[in-house]
Protein backbone atom coordinates (compact mmCIF):
# COMPACT_ATOMS: atom_id res chain seq x y z
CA UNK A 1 -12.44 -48.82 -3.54
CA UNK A 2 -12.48 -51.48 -6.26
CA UNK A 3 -10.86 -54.88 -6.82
CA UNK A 4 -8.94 -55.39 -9.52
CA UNK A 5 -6.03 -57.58 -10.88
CA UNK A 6 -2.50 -56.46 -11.76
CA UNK A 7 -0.08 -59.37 -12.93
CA UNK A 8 -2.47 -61.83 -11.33
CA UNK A 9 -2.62 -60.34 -7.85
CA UNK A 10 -5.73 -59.10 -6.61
CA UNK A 11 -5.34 -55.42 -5.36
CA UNK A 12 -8.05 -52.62 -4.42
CA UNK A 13 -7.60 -49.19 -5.63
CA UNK A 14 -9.78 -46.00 -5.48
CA UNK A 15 -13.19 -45.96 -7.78
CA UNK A 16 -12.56 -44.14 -11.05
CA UNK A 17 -8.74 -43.92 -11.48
CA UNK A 18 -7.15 -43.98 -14.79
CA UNK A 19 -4.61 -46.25 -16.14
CA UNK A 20 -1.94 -43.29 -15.30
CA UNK A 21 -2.90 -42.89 -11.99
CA UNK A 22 -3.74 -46.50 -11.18
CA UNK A 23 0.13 -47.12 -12.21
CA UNK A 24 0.92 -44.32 -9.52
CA UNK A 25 -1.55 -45.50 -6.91
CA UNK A 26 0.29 -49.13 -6.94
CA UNK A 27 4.04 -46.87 -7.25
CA UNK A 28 4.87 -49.27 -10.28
CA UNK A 29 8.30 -47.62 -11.03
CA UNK A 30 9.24 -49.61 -14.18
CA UNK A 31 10.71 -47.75 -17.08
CA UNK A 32 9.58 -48.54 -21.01
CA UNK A 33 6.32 -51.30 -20.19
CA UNK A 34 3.56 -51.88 -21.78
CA UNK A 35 0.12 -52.21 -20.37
CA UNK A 36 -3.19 -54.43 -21.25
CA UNK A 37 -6.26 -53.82 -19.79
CA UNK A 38 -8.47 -57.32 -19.91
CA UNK A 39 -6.01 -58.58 -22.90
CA UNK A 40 -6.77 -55.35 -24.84
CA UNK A 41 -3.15 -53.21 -25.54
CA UNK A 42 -3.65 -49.74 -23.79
CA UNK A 43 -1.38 -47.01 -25.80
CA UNK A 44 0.46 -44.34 -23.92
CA UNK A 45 -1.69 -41.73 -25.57
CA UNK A 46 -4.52 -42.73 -23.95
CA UNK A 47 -3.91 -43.77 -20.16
CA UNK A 48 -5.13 -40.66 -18.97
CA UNK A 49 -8.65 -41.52 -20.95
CA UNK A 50 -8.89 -45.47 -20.30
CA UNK A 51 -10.44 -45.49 -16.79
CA UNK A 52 -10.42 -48.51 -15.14
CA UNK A 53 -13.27 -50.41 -13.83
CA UNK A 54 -14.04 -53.23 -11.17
CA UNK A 55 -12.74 -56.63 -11.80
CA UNK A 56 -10.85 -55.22 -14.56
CA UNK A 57 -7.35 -57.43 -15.43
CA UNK A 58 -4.02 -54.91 -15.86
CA UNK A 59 -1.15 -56.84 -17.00
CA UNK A 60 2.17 -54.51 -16.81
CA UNK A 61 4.67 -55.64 -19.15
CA UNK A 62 8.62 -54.72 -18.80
CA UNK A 63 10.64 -55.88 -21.67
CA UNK A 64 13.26 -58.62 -20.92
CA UNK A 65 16.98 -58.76 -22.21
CA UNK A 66 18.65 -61.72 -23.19
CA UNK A 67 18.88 -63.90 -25.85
């Protein structure tokens, strides 16, 4: 397992997980976010490719309506 942070929560996931399966692992069922690994923008296209590491920051991003 490694420690990681997700929206400023500290949770542990499994050692070499992807961004796709991290999202599983923590059942995030938001439609249409947008994810940043340590402040860097991770595209769609490439979730299955970005692993993630320990310590590493995710912040999941849901877009808001209102005005």
């Amino acid at each position: 397992m490694i420690e990681i942070i997700v929206n400023g929560e500290r949770k542990s996931v499994p050692h070499g997980l992807n961004v796709k399966e991290v999202v599983e692992a923590l059942e995030y069922k938001g439609k249409g976010y947008c994810l940043a690994v340590n402040g860097t923008f991770v595209a769609i296209a490439t979730y299955e490719t970005t692993i993630v590491n320990d310590n590493d920051s995710l912040e999941i991003l849901a877009p808001v309506q209102g005005g």
